[in-house]
Protein backbone atom coordinates (compact mmCIF):
# COMPACT_ATOMS: atom_id res chain seq x y z
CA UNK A 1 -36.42 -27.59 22.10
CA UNK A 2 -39.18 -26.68 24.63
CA UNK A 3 -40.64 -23.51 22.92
CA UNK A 4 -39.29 -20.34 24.77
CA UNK A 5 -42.60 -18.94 23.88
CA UNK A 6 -44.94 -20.90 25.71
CA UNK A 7 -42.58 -21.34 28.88
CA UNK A 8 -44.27 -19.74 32.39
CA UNK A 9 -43.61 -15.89 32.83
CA UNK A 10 -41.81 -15.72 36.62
CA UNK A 11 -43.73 -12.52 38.17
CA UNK A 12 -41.89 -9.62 38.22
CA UNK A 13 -42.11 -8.94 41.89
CA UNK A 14 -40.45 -12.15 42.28
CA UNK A 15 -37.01 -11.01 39.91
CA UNK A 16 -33.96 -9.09 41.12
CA UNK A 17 -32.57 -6.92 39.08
CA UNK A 18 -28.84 -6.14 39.65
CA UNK A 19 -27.48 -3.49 37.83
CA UNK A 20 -24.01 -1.88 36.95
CA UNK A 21 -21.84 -4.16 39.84
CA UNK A 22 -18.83 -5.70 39.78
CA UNK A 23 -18.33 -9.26 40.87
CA UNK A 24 -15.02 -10.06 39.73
CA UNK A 25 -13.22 -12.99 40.82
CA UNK A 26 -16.16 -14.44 42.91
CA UNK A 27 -16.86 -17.66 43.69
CA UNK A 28 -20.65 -18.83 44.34
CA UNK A 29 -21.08 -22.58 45.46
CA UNK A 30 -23.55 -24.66 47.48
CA UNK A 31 -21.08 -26.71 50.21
CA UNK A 32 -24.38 -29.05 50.30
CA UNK A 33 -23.87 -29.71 46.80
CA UNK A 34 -27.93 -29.02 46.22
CA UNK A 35 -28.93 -26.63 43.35
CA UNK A 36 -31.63 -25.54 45.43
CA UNK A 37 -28.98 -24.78 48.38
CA UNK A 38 -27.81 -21.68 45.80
CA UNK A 39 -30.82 -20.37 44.12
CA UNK A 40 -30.53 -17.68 41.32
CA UNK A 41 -33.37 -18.56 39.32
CA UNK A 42 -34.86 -15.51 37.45
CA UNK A 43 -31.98 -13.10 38.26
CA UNK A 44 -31.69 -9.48 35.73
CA UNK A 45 -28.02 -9.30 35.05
CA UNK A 46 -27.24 -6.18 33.61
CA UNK A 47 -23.73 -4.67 32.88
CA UNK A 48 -22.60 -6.79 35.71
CA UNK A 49 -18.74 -7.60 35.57
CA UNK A 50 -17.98 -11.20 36.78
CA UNK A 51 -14.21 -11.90 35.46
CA UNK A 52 -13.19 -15.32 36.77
CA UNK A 53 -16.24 -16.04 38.45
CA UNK A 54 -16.67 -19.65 39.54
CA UNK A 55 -20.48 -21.20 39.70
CA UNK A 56 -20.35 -24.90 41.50
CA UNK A 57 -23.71 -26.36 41.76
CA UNK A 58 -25.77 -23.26 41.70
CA UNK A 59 -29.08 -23.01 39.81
CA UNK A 60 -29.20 -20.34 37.12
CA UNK A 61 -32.56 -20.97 35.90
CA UNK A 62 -33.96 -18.43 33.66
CA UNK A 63 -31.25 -15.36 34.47
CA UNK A 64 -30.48 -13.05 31.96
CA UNK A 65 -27.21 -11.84 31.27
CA UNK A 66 -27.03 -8.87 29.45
CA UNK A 67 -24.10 -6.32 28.32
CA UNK A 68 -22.09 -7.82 30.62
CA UNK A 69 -18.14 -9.25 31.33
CA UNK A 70 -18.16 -13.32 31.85
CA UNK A 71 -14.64 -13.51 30.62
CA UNK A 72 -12.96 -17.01 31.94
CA UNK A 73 -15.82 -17.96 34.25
CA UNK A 74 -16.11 -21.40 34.78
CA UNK A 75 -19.31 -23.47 35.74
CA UNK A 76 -19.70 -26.75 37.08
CA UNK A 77 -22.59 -28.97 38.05
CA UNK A 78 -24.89 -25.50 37.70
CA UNK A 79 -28.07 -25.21 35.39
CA UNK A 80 -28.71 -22.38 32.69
CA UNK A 81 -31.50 -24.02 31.85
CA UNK A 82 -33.39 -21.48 29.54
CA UNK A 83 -31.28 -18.49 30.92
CA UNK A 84 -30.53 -15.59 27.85
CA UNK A 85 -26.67 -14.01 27.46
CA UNK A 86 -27.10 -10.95 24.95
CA UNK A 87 -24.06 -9.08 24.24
CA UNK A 88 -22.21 -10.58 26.75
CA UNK A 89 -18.42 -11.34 27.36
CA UNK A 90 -17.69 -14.90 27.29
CA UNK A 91 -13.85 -14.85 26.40
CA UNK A 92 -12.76 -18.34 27.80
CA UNK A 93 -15.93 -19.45 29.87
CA UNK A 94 -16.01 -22.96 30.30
CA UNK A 95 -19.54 -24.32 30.64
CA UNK A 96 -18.29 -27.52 32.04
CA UNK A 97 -21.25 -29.43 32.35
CA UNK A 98 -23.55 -26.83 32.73
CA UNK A 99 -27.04 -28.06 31.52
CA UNK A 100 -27.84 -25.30 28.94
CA UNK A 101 -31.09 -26.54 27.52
CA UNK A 102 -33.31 -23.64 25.89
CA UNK A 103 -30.31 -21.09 26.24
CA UNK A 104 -30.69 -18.43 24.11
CA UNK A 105 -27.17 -16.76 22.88
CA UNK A 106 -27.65 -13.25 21.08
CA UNK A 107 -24.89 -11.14 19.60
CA UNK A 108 -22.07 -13.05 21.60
CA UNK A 109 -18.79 -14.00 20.26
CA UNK A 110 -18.14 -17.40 21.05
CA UNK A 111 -14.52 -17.83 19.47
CA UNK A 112 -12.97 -19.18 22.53
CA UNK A 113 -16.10 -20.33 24.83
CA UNK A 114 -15.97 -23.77 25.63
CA UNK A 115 -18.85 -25.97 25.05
CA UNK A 116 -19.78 -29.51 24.59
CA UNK A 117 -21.26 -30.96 21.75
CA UNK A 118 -24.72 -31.93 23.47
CA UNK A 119 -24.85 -27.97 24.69
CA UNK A 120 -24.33 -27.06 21.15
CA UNK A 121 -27.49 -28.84 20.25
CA UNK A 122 -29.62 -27.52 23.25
CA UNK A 123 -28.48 -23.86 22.63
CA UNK A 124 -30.55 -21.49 20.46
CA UNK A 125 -28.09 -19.34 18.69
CA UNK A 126 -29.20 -15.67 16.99
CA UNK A 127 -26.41 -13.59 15.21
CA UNK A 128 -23.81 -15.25 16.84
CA UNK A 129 -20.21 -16.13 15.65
CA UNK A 130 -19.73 -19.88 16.79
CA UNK A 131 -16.17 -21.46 18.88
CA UNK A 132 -13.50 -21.99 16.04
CA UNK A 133 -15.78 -20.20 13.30
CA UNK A 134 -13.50 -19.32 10.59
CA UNK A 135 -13.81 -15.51 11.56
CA UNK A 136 -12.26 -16.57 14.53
CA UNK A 137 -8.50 -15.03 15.42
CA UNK A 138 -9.77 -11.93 13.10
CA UNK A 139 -8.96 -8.59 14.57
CA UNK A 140 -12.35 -7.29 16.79
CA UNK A 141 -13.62 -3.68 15.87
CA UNK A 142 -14.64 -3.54 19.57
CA UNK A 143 -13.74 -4.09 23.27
CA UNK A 144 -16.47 -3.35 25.26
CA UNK A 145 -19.87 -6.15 25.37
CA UNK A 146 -22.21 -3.34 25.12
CA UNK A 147 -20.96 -2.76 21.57
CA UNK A 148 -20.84 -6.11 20.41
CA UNK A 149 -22.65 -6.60 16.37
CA UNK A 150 -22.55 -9.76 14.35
CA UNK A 151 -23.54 -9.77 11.21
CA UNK A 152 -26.05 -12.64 9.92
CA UNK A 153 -24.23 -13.62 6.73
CA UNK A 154 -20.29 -15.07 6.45
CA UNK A 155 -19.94 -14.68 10.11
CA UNK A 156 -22.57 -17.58 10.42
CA UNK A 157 -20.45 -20.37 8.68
CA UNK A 158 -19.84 -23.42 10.57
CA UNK A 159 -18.00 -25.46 7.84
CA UNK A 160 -15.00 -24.66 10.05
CA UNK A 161 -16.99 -23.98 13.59
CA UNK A 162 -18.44 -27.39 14.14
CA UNK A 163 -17.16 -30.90 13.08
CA UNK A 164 -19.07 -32.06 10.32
CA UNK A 165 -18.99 -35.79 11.16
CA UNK A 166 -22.43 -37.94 11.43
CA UNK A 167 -23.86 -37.30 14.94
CA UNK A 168 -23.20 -39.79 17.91
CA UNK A 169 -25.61 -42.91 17.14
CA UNK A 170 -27.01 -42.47 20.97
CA UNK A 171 -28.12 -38.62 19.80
CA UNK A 172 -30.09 -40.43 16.84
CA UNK A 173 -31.75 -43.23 18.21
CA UNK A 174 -35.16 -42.62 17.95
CA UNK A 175 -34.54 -39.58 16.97
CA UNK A 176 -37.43 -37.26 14.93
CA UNK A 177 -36.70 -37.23 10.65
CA UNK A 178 -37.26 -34.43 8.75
CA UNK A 179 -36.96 -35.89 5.58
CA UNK A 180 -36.61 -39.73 4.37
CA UNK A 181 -36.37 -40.86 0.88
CA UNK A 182 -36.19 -44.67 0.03
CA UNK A 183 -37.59 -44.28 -3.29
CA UNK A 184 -40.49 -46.62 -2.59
CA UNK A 185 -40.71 -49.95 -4.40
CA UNK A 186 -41.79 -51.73 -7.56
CA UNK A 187 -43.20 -55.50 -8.38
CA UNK A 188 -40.32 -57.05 -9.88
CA UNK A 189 -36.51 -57.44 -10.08
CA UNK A 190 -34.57 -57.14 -13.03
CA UNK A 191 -35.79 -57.32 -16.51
CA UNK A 192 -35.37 -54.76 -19.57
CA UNK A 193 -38.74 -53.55 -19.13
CA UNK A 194 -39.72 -53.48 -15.47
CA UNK A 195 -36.38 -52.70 -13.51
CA UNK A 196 -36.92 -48.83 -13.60
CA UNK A 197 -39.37 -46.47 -11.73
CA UNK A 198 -41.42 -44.05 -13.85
CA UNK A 199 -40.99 -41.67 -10.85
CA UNK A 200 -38.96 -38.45 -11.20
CA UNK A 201 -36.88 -36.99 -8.62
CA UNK A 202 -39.60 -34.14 -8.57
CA UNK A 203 -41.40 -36.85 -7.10
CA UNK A 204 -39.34 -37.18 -4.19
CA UNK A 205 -38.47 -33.29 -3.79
CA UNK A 206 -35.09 -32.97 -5.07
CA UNK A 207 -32.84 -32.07 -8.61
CA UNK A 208 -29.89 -33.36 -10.09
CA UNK A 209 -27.99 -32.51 -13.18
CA UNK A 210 -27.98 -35.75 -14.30
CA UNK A 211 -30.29 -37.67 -17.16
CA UNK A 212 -32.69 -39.73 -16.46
CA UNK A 213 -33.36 -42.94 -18.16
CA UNK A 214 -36.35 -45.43 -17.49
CA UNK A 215 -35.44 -48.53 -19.89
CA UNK A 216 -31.34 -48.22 -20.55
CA UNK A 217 -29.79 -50.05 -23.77
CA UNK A 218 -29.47 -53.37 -22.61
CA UNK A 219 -29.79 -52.34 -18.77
CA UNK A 220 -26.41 -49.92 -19.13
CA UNK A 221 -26.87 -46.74 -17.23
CA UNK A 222 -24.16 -44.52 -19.44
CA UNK A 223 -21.98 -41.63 -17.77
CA UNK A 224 -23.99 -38.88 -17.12
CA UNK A 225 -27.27 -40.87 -16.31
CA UNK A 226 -29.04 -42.10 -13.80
CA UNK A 227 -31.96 -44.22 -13.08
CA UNK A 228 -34.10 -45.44 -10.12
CA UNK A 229 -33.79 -49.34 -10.17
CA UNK A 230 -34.79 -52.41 -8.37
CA UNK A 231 -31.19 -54.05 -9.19
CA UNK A 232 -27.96 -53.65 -10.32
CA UNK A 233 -28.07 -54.81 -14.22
CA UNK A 234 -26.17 -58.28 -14.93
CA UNK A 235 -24.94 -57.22 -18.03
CA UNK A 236 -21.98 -55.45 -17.02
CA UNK A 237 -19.75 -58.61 -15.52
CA UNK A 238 -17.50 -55.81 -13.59
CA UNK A 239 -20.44 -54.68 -11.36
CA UNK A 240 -21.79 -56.54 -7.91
CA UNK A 241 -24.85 -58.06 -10.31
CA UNK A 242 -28.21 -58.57 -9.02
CA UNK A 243 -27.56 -56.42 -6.05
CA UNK A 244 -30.64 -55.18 -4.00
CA UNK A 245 -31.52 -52.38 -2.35
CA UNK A 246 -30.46 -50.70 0.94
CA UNK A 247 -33.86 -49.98 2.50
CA UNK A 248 -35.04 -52.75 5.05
CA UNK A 249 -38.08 -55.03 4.86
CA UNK A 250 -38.15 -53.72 1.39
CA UNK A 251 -37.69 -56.76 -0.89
CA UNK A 252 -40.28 -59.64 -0.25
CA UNK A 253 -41.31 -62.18 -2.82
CA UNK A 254 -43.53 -59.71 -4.93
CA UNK A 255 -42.18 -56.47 -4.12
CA UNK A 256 -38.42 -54.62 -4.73
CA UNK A 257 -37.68 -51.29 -3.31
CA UNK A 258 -35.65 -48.92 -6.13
CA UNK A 259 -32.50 -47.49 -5.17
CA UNK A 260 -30.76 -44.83 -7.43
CA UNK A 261 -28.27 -45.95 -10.15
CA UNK A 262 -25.72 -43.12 -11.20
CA UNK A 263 -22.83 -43.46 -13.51
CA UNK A 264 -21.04 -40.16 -12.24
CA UNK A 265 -19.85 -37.99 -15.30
CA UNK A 266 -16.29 -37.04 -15.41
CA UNK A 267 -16.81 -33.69 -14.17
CA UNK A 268 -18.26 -32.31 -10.73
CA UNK A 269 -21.78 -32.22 -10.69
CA UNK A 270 -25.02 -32.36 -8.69
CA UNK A 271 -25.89 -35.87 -8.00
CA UNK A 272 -28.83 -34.56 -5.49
CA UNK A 273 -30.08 -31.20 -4.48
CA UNK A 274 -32.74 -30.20 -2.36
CA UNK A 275 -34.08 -27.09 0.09
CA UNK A 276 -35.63 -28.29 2.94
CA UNK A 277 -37.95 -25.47 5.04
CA UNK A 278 -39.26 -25.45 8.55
CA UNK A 279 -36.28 -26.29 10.57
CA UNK A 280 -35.68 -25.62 13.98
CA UNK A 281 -32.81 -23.06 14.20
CA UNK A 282 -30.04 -23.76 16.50
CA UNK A 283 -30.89 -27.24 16.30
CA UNK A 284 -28.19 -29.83 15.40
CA UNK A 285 -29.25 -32.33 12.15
CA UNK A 286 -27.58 -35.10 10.60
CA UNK A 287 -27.71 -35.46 6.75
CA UNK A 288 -27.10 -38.69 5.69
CA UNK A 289 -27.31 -41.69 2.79
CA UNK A 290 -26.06 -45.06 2.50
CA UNK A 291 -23.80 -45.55 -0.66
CA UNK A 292 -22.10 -48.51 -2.42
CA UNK A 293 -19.55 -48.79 -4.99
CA UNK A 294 -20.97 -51.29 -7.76
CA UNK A 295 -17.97 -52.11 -9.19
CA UNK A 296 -16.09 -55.55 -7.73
CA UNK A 297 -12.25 -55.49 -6.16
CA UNK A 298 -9.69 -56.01 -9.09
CA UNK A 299 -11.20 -54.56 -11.31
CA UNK A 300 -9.42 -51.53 -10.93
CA UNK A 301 -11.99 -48.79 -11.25
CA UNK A 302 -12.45 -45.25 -10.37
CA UNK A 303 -13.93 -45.44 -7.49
CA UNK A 304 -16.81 -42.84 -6.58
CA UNK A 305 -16.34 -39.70 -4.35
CA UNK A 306 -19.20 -37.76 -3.06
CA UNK A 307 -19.12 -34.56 -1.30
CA UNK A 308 -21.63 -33.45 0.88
CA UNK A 309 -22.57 -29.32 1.41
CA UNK A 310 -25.00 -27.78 3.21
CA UNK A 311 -26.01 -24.00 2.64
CA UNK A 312 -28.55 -21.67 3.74
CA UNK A 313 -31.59 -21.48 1.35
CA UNK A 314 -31.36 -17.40 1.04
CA UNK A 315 -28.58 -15.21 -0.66
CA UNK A 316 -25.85 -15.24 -0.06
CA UNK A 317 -26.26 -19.01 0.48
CA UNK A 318 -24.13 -18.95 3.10
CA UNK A 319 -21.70 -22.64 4.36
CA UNK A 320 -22.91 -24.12 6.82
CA UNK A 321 -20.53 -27.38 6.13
CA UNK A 322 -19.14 -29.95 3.82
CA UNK A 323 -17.75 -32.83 3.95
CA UNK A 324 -16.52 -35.61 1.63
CA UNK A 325 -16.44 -39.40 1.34
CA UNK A 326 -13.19 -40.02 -0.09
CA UNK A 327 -12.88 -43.14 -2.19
CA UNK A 328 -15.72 -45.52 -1.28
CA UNK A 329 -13.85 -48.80 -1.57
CA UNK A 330 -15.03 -51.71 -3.81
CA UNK A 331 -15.15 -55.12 -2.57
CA UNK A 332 -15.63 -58.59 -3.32
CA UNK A 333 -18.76 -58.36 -1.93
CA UNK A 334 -21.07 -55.10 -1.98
CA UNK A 335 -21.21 -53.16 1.17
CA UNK A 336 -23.72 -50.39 1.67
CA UNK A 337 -22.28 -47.74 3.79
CA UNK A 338 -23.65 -44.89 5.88
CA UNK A 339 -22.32 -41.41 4.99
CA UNK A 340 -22.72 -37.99 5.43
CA UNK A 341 -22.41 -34.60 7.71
CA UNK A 342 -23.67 -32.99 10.77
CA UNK A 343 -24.37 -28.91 10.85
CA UNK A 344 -26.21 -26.42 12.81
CA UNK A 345 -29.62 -24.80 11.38
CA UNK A 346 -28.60 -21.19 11.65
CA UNK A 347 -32.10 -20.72 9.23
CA UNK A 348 -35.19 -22.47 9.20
CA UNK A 349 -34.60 -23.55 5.46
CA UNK A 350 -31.60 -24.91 3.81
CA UNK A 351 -30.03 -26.83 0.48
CA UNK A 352 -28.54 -30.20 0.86
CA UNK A 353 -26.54 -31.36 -2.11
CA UNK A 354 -25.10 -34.41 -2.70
CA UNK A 355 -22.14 -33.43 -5.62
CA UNK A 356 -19.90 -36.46 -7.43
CA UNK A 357 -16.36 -35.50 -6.55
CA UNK A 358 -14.03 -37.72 -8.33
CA UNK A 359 -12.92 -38.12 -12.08
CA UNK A 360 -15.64 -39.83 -14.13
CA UNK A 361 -14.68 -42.34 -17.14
CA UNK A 362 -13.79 -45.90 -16.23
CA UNK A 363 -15.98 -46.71 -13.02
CA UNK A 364 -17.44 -43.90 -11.11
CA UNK A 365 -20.37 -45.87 -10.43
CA UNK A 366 -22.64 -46.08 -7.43
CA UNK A 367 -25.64 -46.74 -5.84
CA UNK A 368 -27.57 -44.33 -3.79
CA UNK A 369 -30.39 -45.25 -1.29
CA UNK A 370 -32.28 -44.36 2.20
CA UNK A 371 -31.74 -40.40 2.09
CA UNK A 372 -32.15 -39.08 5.59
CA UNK A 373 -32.19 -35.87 7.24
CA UNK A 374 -32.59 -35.84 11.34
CA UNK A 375 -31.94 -33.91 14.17
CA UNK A 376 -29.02 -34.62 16.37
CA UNK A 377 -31.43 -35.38 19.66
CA UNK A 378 -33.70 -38.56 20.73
CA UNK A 379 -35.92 -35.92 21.96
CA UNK A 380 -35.95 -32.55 20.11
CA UNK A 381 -38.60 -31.64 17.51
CA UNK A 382 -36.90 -32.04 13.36
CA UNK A 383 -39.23 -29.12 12.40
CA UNK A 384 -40.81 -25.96 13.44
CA UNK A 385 -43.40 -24.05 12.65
CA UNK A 386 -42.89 -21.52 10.43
């Protein structure tokens, strides 16, 4: 987002200042259909009452709304472009398509405001309870805007407030990483003594609770243990052998890029975990891996089941969403497949875990590669200064 920092300061002789009026039921459009025709840029709304307002193509630019009653207004081909609501009513305001880039919502209770998903990403949220936040429904201590208080620690959980899906591919395209792991490459395919990577995951920023091996018995990789690989061992005639990596371009005739082997245990644990700083809060990121079930159809294995979480870094390491895989299918012939969650940076650092979530013992077995976390927009920034 365009920093709200370095945007122009509008003069003050040039703002109006309204103060303590009611404007209930009103209805403010341009009948020439130009923004310009309706011009409320840099307006000072303070305690103002506007109930069932309607705004149809009326420019909003940088107005403030503060301590004030927007319940079931409804905008419409209007701009809030960098405009600021604090403790504001917004009980059923629909922002239509209302373009809200650089908004700033503070200490507003969103539980029934309507918003799209591409406002969600352009919005800048600070102690705010999200629309269908699992707070949501809960009896309010107050009635009046001017007492409005949200706390900054359950209240900010959007495991239930946002979907969790992987973001729209036309919101990624091109979009800015934050982090990428592919877990670079080696100079040959399989054999006993050159299929694994000496690297750590320290190397690539990340735990797990599972053992590492670099030269396995006979190339097994046994429950509990993982290993960064160029290929899937041959020795085990129920896995896809020989398989490659994920990554593209990353095979040639001297080089093969390592992917990670793990042979889940039979107990929930942390195949990947990592805290990621420096993220731009408010902003909408996609966290994301390609996965592949090594075992073949028929052969009637446990198939692997990862869930994905994301959490704030500080106590109380608060939800911010979680999603699972289900059973990743085996088939006849391995298929890498993209998984993972979308969530809202309500901090600028967070943990992204990666946990196995099925049964271990017979199968349980999977490949992990390309590791991705992005933001949601082709043209927003993935981090921020601290």
């Amino acid at each position: 987002k365009p920093s709200i920092k370095n945007r122009a300061v509008k003069k003050v002789d040039n703002i109006i200042h309204l103060n303590d009026l009611n404007f209930d039921n009103i209805s403010l459009t341009s009948p020439t259909g130009s923004l310009n025709s309706l011009n409320l840029e840099y307006i000072v709304f303070d305690q103002i009452s506007m109930i069932n307002a309607r705004f149809s193509f009326v420019n909003l630019r940088e107005t403030s709304f503060s301590h004030s009653r927007l319940n079931n207004v409804k905008f419409s081909d209007s701009s809030l472009a960098y405009a600021s609501f604090n403790s504001t009513e917004l009980d059923g305001t629909d922002f239509g398509n209302t373009n809200m880039i650089g908004v700033e919502f503070s200490n507003i209770d969103l539980c029934t405001t309507i918003l799209t998903e591409i406002q969600l990403q352009q919005i800048v949220f600070t102690n705010s309870i999200l629309p269908n936040s699992s707070i949501c429904g809960q009896e309010k201590t107050t009635s009046t805007p001017s007492m409005i208080t949200i706390s900054t620690t359950e209240e900010l959980s959007t495991s239930q407030s946002t979907p969790t899906a992987l973001c729209p591919a036309a919101n990624t395209l091109n979009s800015k990483e934050a982090l990428t792991i592919t877990f670079g490459s080696g100079a040959t395919q399989y054999s006993s003594a050159t299929q694994y990577s000496s690297a750590t995951p320290a190397a690539f920023g990340f735990t797990t609770t599972y053992q590492q091996i670099f030269n396995g018995l006979n190339g097994i990789v046994n429950n509990g243990q993982f290993a960064f690989v160029t290929t899937v061992s041959p020795v085990a005639s129920s896995w896809h052998q020989d398989t490659v990596d994920h990554t593209p371009n990353d095979d040639t005739t001297t080089t093969h890029g390592y992917m990670m082997f793990v042979n889940a245990k039979e107990t929930p644990d942390d195949v990947f975990r990592m805290t990621i700083n420096n993220l731009c809060i408010g902003s909408r990121y996609e966290f994301s891996v390609y996965l592949a079930n090594i075992a073949k159809k028929g052969t009637n294995l446990t198939p692997p089941n990862i869930k994905f979480e994301v959490q704030t870094a500080t106590t109380p390491n608060t939800l911010l969403g979680t999603v699972a895989t289900g059973d990743i299918p085996a088939y006849a012939t391995l298929a890498w497949s993209n998984y993972g969650m979308s969530f809202i940076a309500m901090t600028s650092s967070v943990i992204l875990s990666m946990i196995s979530n099925a049964s271990g013992g017979g199968g349980n077995d999977l490949i992990v590669d390309d590791i991705t976390l992005r933001v949601c927009s082709p043209t927003a920034n993935a981090i921020c200064n601290p």
